[in-house]
Protein backbone atom coordinates (compact mmCIF):
# COMPACT_ATOMS: atom_id res chain seq x y z
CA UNK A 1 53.21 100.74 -47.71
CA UNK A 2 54.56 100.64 -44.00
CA UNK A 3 56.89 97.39 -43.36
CA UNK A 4 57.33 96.54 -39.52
CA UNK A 5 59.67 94.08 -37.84
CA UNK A 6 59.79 93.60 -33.98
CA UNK A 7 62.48 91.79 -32.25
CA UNK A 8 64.78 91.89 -29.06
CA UNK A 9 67.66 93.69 -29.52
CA UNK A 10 68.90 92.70 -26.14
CA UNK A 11 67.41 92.02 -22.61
CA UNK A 12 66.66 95.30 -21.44
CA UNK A 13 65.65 96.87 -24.87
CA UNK A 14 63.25 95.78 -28.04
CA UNK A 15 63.27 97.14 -31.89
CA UNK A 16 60.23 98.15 -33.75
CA UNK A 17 61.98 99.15 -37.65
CA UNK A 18 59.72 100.18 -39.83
CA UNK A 19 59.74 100.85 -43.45
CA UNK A 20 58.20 104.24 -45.57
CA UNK A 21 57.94 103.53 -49.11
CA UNK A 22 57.83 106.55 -51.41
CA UNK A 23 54.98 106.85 -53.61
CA UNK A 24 55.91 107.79 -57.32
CA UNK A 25 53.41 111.01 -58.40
CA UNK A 26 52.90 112.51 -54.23
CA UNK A 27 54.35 112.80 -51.21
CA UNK A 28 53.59 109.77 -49.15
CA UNK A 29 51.82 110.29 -45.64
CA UNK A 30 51.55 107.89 -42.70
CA UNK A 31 50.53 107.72 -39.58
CA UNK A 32 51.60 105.37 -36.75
CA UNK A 33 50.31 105.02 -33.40
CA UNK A 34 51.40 102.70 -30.55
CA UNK A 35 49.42 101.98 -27.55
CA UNK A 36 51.32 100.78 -24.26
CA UNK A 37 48.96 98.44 -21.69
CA UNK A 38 51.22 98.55 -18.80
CA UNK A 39 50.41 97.25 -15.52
CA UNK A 40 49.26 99.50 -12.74
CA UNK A 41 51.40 97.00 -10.20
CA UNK A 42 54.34 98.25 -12.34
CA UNK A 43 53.61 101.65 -10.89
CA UNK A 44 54.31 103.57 -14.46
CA UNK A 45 51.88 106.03 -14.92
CA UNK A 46 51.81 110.06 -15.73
CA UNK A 47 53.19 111.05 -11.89
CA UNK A 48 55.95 108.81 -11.83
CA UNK A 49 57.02 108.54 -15.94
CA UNK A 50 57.11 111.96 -18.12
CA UNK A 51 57.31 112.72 -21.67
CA UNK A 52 61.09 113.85 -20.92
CA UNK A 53 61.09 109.87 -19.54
CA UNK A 54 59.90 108.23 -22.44
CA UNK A 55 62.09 110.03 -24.96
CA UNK A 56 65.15 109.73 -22.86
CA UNK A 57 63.76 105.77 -23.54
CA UNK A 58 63.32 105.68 -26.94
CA UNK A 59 66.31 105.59 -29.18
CA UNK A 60 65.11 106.61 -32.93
CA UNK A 61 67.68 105.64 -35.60
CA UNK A 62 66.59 107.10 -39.16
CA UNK A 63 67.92 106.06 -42.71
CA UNK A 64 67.27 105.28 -46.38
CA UNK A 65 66.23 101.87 -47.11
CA UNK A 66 69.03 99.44 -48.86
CA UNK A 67 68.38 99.11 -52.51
CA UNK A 68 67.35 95.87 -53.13
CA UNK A 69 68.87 93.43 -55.23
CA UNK A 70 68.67 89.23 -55.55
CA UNK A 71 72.29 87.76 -54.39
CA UNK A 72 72.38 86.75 -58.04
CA UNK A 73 72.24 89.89 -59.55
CA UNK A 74 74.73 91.70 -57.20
CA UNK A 75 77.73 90.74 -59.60
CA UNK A 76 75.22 89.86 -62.68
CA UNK A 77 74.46 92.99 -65.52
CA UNK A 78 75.34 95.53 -67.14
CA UNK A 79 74.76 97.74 -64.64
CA UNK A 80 74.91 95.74 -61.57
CA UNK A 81 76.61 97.40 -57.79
CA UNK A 82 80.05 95.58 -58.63
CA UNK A 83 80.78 96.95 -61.83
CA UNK A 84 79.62 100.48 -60.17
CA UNK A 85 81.87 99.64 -57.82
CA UNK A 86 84.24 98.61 -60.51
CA UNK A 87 84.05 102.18 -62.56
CA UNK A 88 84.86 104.00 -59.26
CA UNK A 89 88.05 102.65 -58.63
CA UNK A 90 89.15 102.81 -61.96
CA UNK A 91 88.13 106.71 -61.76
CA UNK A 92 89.80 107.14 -58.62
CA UNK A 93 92.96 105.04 -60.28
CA UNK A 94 93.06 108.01 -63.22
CA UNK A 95 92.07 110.92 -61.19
CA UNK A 96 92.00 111.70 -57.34
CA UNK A 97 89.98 114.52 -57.04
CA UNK A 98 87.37 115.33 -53.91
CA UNK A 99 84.31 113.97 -56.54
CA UNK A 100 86.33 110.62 -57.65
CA UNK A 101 87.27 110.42 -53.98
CA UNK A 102 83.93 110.91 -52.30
CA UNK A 103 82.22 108.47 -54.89
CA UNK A 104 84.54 105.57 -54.51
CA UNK A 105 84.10 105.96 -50.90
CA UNK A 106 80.40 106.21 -51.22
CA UNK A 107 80.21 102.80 -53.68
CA UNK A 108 82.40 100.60 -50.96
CA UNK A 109 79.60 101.46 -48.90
CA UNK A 110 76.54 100.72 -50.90
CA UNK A 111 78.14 97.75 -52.13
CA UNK A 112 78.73 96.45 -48.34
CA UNK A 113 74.90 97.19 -47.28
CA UNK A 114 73.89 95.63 -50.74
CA UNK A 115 75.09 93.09 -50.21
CA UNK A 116 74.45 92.82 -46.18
CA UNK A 117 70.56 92.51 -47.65
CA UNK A 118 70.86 90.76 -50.60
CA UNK A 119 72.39 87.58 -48.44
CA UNK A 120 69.49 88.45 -45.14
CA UNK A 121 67.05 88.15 -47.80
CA UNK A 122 68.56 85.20 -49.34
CA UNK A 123 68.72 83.12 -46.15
CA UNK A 124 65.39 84.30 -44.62
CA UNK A 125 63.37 82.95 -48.21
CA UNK A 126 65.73 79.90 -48.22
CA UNK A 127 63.98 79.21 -44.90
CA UNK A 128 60.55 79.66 -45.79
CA UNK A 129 60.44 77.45 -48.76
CA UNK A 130 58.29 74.70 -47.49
CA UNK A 131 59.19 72.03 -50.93
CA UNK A 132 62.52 70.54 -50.21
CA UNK A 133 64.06 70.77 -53.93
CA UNK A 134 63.22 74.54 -53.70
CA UNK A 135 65.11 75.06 -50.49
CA UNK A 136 67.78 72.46 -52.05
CA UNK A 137 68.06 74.79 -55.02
CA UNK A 138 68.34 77.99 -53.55
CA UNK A 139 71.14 76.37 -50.96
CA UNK A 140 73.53 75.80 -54.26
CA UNK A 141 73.14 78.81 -55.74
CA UNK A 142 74.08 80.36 -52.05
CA UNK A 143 77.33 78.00 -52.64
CA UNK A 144 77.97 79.31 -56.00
CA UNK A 145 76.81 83.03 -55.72
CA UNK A 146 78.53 83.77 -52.07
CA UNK A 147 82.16 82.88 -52.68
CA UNK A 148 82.23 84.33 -56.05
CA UNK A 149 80.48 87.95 -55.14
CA UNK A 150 83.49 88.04 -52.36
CA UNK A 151 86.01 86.70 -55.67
CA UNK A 152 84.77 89.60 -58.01
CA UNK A 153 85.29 91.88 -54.90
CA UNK A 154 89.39 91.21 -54.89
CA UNK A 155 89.49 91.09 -57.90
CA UNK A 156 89.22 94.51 -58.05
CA UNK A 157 92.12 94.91 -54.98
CA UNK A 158 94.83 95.37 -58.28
CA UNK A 159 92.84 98.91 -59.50
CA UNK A 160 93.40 100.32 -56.27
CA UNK A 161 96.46 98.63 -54.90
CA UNK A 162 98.96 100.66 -56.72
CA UNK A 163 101.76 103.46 -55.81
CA UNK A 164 99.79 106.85 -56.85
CA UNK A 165 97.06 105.87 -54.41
CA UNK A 166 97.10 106.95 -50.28
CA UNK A 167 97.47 104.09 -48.19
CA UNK A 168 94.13 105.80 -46.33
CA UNK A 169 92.17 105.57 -49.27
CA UNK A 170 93.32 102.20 -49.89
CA UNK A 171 92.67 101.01 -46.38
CA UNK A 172 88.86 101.72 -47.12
CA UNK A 173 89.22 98.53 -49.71
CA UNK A 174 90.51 97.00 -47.11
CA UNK A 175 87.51 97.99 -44.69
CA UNK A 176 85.36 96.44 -47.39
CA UNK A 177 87.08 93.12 -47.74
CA UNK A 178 87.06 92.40 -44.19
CA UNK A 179 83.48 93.14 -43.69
CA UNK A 180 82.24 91.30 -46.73
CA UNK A 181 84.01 88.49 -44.84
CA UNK A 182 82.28 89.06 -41.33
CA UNK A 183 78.93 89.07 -43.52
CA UNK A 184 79.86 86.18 -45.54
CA UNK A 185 80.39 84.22 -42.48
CA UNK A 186 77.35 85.57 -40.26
CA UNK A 187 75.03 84.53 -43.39
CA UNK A 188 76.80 80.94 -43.87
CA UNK A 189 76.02 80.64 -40.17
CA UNK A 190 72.61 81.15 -40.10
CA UNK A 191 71.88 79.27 -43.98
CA UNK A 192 73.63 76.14 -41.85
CA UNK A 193 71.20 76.42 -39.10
CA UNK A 194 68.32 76.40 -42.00
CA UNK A 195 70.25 73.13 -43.64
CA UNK A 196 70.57 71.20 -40.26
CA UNK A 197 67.24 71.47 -39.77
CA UNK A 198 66.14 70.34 -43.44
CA UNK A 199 65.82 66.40 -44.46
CA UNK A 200 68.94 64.15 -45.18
CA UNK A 201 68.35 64.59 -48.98
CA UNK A 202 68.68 68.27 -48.26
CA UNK A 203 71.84 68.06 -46.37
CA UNK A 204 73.94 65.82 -48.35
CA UNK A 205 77.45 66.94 -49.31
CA UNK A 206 75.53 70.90 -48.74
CA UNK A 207 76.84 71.51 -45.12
CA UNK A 208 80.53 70.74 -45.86
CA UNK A 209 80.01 72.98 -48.47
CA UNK A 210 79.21 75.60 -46.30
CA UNK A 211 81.69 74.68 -43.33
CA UNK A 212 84.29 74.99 -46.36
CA UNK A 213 83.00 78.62 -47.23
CA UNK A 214 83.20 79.84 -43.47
CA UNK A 215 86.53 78.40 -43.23
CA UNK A 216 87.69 79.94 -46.77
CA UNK A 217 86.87 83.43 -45.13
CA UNK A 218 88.55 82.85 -42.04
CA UNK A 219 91.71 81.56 -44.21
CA UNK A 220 91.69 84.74 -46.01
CA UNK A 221 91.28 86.89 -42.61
CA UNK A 222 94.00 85.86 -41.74
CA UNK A 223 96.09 85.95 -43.94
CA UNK A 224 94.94 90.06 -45.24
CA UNK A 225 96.45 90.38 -41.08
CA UNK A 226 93.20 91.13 -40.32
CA UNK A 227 92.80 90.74 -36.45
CA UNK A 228 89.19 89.44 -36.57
CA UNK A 229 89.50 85.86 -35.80
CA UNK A 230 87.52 83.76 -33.29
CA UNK A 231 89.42 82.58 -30.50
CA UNK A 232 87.87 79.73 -28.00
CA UNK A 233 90.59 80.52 -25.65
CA UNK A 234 90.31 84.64 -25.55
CA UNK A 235 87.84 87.26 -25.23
CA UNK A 236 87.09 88.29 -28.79
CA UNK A 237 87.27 91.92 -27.63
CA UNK A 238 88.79 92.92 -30.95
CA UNK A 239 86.61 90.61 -33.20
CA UNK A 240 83.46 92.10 -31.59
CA UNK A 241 84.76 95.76 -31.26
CA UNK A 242 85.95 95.59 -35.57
CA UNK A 243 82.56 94.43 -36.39
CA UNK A 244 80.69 96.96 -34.86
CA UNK A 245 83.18 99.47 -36.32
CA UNK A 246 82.73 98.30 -39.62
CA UNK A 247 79.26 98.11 -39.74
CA UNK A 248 78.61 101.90 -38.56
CA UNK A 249 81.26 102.16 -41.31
CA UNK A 250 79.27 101.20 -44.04
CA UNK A 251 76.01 101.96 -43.27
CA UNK A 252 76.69 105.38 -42.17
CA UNK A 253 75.86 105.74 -45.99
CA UNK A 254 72.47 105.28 -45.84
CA UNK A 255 71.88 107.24 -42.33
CA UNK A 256 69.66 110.94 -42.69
CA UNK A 257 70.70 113.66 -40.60
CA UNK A 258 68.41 114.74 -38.00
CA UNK A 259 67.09 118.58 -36.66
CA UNK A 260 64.65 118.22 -33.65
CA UNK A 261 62.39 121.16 -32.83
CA UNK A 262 59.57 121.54 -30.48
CA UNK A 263 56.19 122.20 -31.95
CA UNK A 264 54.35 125.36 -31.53
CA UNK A 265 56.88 126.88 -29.59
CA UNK A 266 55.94 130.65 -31.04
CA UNK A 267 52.27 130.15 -29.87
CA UNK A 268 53.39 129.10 -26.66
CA UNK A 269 55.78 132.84 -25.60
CA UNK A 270 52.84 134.76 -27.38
CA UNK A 271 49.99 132.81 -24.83
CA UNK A 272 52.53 133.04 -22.06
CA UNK A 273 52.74 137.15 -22.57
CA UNK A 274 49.34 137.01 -23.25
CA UNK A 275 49.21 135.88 -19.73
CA UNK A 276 51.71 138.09 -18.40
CA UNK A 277 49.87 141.44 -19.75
CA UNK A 278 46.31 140.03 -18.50
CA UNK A 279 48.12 139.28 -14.79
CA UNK A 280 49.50 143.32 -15.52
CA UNK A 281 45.98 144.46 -16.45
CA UNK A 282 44.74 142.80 -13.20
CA UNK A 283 47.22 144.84 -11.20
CA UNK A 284 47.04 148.03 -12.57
CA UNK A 285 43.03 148.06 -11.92
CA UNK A 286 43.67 147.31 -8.69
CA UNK A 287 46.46 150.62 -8.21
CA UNK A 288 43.97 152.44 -10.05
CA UNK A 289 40.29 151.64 -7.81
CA UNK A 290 42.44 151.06 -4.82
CA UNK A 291 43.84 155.00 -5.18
CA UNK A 292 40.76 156.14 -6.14
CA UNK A 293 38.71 154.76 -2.89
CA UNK A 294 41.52 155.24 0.25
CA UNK A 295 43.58 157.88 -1.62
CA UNK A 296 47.24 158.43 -2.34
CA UNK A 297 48.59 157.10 0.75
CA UNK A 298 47.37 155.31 3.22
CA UNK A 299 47.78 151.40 4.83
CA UNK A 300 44.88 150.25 3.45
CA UNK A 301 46.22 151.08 -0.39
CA UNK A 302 49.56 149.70 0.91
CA UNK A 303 48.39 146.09 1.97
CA UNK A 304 45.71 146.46 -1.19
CA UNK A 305 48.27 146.72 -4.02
CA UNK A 306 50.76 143.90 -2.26
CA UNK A 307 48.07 141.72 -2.30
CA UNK A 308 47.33 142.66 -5.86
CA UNK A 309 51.06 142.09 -6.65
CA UNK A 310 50.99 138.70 -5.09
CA UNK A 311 47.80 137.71 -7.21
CA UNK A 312 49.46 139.25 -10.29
CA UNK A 313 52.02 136.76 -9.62
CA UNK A 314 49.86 133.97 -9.36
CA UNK A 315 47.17 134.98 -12.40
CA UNK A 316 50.40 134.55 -14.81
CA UNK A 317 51.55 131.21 -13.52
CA UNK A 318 48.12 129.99 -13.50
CA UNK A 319 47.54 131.18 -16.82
CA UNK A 320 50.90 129.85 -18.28
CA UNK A 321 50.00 126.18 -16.66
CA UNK A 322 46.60 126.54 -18.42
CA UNK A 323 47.65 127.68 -21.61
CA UNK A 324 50.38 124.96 -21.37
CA UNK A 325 48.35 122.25 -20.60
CA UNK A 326 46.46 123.43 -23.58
CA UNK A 327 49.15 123.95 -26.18
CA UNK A 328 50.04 120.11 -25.54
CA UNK A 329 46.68 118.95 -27.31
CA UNK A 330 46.93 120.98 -30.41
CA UNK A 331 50.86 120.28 -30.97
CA UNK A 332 53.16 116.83 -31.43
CA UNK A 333 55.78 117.41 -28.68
CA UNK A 334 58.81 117.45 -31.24
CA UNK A 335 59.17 118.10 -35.29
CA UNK A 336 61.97 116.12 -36.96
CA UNK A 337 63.46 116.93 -39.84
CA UNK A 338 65.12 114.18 -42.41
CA UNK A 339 68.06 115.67 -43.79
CA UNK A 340 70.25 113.98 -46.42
CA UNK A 341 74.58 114.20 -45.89
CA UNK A 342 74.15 116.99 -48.28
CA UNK A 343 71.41 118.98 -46.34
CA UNK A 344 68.47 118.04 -49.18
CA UNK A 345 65.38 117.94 -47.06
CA UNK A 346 63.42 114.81 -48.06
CA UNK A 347 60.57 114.54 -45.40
CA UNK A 348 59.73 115.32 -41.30
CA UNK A 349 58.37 113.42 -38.62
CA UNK A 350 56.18 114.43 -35.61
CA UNK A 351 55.93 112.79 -32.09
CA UNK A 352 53.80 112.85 -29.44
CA UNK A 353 53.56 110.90 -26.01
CA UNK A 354 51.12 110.74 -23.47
CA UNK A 355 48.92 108.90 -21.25
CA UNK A 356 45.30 107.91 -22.08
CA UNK A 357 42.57 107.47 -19.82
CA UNK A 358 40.76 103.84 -20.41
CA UNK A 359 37.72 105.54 -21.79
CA UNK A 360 39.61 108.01 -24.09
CA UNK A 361 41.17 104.61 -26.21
CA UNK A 362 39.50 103.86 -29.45
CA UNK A 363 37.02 101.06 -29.14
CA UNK A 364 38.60 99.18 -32.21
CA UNK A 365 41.95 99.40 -30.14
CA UNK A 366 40.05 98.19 -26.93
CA UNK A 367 38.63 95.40 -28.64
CA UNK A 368 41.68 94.28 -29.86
CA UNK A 369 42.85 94.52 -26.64
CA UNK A 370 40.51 91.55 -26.28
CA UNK A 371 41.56 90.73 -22.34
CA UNK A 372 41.35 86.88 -21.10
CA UNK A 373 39.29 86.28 -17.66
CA UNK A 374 43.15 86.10 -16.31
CA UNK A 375 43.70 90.26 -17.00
CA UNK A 376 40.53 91.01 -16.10
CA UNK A 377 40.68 89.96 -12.98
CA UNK A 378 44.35 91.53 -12.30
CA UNK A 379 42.64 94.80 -14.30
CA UNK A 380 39.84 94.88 -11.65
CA UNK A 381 42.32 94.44 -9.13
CA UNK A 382 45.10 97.01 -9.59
CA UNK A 383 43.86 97.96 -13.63
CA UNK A 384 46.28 99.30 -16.41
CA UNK A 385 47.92 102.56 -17.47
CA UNK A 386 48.14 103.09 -21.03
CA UNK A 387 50.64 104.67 -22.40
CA UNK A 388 50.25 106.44 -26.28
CA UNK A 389 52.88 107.35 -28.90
CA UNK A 390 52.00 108.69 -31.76
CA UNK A 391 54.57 109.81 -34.97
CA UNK A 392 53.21 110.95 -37.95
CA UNK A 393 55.74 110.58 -41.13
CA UNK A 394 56.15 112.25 -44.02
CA UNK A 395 58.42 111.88 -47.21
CA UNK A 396 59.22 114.31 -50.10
CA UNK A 397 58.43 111.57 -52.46
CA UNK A 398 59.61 113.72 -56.02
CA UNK A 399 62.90 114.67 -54.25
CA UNK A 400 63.59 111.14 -52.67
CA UNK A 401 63.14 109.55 -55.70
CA UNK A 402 65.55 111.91 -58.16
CA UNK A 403 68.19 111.98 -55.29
CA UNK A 404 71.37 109.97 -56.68
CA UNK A 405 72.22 108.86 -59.65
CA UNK A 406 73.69 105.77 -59.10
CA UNK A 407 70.94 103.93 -56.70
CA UNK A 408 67.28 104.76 -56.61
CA UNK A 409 65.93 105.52 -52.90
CA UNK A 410 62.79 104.42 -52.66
CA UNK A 411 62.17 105.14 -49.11
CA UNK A 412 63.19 105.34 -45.17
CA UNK A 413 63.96 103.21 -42.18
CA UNK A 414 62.91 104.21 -38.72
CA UNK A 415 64.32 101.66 -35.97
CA UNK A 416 63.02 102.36 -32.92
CA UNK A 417 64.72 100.94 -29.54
CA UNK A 418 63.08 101.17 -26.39
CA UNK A 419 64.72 100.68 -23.00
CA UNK A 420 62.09 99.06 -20.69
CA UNK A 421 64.65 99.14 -17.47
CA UNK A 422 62.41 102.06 -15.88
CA UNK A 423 59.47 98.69 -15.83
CA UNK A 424 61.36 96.67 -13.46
CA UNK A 425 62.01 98.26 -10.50
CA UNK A 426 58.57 97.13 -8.82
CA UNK A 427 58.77 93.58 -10.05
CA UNK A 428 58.90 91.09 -7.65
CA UNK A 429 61.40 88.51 -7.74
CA UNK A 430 61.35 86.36 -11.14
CA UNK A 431 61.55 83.24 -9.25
CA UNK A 432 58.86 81.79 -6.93
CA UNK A 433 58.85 78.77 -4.94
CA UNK A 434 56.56 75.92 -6.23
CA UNK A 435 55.39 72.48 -4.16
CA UNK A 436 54.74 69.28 -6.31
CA UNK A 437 53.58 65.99 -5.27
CA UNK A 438 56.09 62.80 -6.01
CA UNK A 439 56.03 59.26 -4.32
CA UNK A 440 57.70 60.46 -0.94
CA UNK A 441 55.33 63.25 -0.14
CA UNK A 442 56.32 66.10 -1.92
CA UNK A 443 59.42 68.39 -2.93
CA UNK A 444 60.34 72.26 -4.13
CA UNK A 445 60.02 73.16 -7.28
CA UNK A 446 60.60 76.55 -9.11
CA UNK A 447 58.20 78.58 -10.97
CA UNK A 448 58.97 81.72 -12.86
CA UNK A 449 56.98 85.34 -12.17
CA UNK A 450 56.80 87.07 -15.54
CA UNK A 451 54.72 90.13 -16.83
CA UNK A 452 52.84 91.12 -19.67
CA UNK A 453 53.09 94.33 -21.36
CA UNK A 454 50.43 94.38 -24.42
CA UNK A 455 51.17 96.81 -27.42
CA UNK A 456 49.17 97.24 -29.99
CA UNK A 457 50.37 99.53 -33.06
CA UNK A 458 48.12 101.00 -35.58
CA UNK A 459 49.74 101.74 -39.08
CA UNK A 460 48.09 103.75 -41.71
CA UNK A 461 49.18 104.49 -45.37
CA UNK A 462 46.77 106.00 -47.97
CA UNK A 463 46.98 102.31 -49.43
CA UNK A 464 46.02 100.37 -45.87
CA UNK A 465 45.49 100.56 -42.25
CA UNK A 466 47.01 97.75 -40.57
CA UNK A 467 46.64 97.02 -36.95
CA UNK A 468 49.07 93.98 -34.48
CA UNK A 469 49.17 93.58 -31.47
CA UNK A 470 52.53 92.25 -29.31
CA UNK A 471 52.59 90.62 -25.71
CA UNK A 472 56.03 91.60 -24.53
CA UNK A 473 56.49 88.77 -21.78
CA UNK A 474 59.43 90.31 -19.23
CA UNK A 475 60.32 89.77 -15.56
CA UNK A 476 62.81 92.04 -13.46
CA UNK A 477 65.95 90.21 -15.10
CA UNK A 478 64.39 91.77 -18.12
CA UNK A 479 62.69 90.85 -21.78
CA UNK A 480 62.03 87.14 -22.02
CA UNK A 481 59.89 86.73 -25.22
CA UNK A 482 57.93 88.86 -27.82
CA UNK A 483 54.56 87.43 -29.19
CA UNK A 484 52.65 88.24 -32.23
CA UNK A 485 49.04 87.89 -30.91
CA UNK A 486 47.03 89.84 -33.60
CA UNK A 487 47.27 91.09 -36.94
CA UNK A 488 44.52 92.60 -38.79
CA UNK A 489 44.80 94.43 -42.41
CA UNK A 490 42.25 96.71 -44.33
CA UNK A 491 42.03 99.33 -47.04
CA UNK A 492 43.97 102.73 -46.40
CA UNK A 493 42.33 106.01 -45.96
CA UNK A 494 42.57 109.22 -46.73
CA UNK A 495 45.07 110.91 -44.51
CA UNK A 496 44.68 114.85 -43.84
């Protein structure tokens, strides 16, 4: 099953992630294609944006999906992440060995990015529930589960904070702590929002509650002498630059090494010395008849074989650009390999970019395309390049599965960010000057100049084939809006 998210990530760039589940008896296969509808006016097209363009654009971060767990059964069980977490200090606390060492580094980490989902997911199903004493219910037992996950986490500061243990391995405790507080905090935040926005009933006596957690965590910030507090008066430099510090941190757990090779690169020198001995063939004829007709030496046989030598020169360039042009329709453009911290191979993934003549587009993509009488006049004006990316995935399922001991991986995350800066440059100005009609005659008003750049992404699984389409609405200060205009699901298919 392929999970997708889009969002803005900020206003010059947006995020497709998408999830690869493993299957359990086979390797799992999917493929993914996007389809860019770009404005001709926007003057993007194969002459003036390359493949080296669009990759230099696209920003492809690769890791293993969180394990999931409810917030409620991160500290519940007998074999829940904080008594894993637990059993690794106390191994380190007995014996501090590269093995007790790297494993009570590695469960600070899963525990943090455990417990980074477990509270997203919390707050993102609190606000879905759509009957009040569901949402009501699932707001207390944020109250009671939150505060006492971060509890049972220092309670476990004694194990570690002892004499026989380096202050640098104890500082990664202390790495945890804070950013279980930043997380803590971030997800208070945002269940608050969800609260103010519930009925009266709801909110009763809940949103103190939650004030009181936030400020608990900033109490206990400060007094671990952790710099991280929110200032109204300064920049927050050091708040912001921790956080992002942390966070790479503890998710650098779950990131795959990368190898990127180009596809069908041996191919490519045999066809291009194929070329080279046909453009030698072709000049070595030409000594041969031309010696044979005006004789050893003459000026004839002299002007003959340079112009042979020229067109030698020519035959194998011509030939390489044909073979090249070739090559590019039987290969992806680059091979990626997913690679584990401990070199395990555990799955690859192909890419491929080009642009697609109107005609060449799959009519089920074209007729999701679906334009309104609005595009197709602009389209019969100035028209549409579109732009294709395709990746296909796919995932050692066996060896993904039997990986670690401790957490089952149960698949990948690919978050894609694409900078769209290269789309503004022929924008015209994002403001335009409006008249309206009032009482005295009429006045200036302001109107804004926007752009629409349609993607439609096609997803398919042995299990589904899932198509969506996006607007992304942008003007030259950059991404204003992204709208889910489409979404269509049917039965997988067999994938070759």
């Amino acid at each position: 099953m392929i999970q997708e998210n889009i969002e803005i990530h900020d206003k010059h760039q947006f995020e497709i992630k998408m999830g690869y589940k493993a299957l359990d008896q086979e390797d799992a296969l999917y493929d993914i294609e996007m389809y860019f509808f770009i404005p001709s006016s926007l003057n993007v097209n194969k002459h003036t944006y390359l493949k080296r363009d669009f990759f230099n654009d696209l920003q492809t971060y690769i890791r293993f999906k969180s394990p999931v767990f409810l917030l409620r059964s991160v500290a519940a069980g007998d074999d829940s992440p904080i008594l894993k977490l637990k059993r690794s200090f106390q191994q380190l606390a007995d014996r501090q060995d590269e093995k007790t060492v790297a494993h009570y580094i590695r469960q600070i980490k899963m525990f943090a990015c455990i417990v980074k989902s477990a509270l997203r997911d919390h707050v993102q199903f609190t606000a879905k529930q759509k009957i009040a004493d569901d949402q009501a219910a699932l707001i207390d037992e944020y109250i009671r589960t939150a505060p006492d996950l971060a509890a049972r986490y220092r309670q476990l500061k004694a194990i570690v904070n002892v004499p026989s243990l380096a202050g640098k391995l104890y500082s990664h405790y202390l790495f945890g702590d804070e950013y279980l507080s930043f997380l803590i905090e971030e997800s208070t935040y945002g269940l608050i929002q969800v609260v103010e926005k519930a009925d009266q009933t709801t909110q009763q006596g809940r949103l103190a509650q939650l004030y009181g957690i936030i400020r608990d965590e900033l109490r206990r910030r400060e007094a671990s002498g952790y710099p991280s507090l929110p200032r109204a008066d300064g920049d927050n430099e050091e708040l912001i630059f921790r956080r992002s510090v942390l966070k790479k941190f503890t998710g650098g757990v779950l990131h795959l090494m990368t190898t990127t090779e180009r596809e069908g690169l041996l191919l490519e020198q045999l066809l291009f010395g194929l070329a080279a001995g046909f453009a030698m063939m072709f000049a070595t004829a030409v000594a041969f008849y031309s010696q044979a007709r005006f004789g050893s030496i003459s000026l004839t046989l002299f002007f003959v074989l340079t112009v042979s030598y020229i067109l030698k020169d020519r035959i194998k360039e011509w030939l390489r650009l044909y073979f090249s042009k070739k090559i590019q329709y039987l290969f992806f453009d680059h091979r990626i390999n997913l690679l584990t911290a401990e070199k395990d191979r555990i799955g690859w993934a192909k890419e491929l970019f080009f642009f697609a003549r109107e005609g060449n587009i799959p009519k089920e993509i074209m007729r999701i395309r679906d334009r309104d009488h609005i595009t197709e006049i602009e389209n019969g004006w100035m028209g549409e390049e579109v732009a294709v990316y395709m990746e296909k995935v796919k995932i050692f399922s066996k060896r993904l599965l039997a990986l670690y001991g401790d957490y089952r991986m149960e698949g990948i995350n690919s978050i894609m960010r694409f900078d769209i800066s290269k789309f503004l440059n022929k924008m015209d100005d994002p403001q335009k000057a409006l008249c309206l009609l009032d009482g005295q005659g009429h006045r200036e008003i302001v109107g804004k100049r926007v752009y629409h750049l349609n993607l439609i992404v096609k997803y398919t699984s042995k299990l589904e084939t899932t198509y969506k389409r996006f607007r992304i609405v942008m003007n030259r200060e950059g991404i204003k809006r992204i709208e889910e205009v489409f979404s269509e699901q049917s039965p997988g298919t067999i994938l070759p």
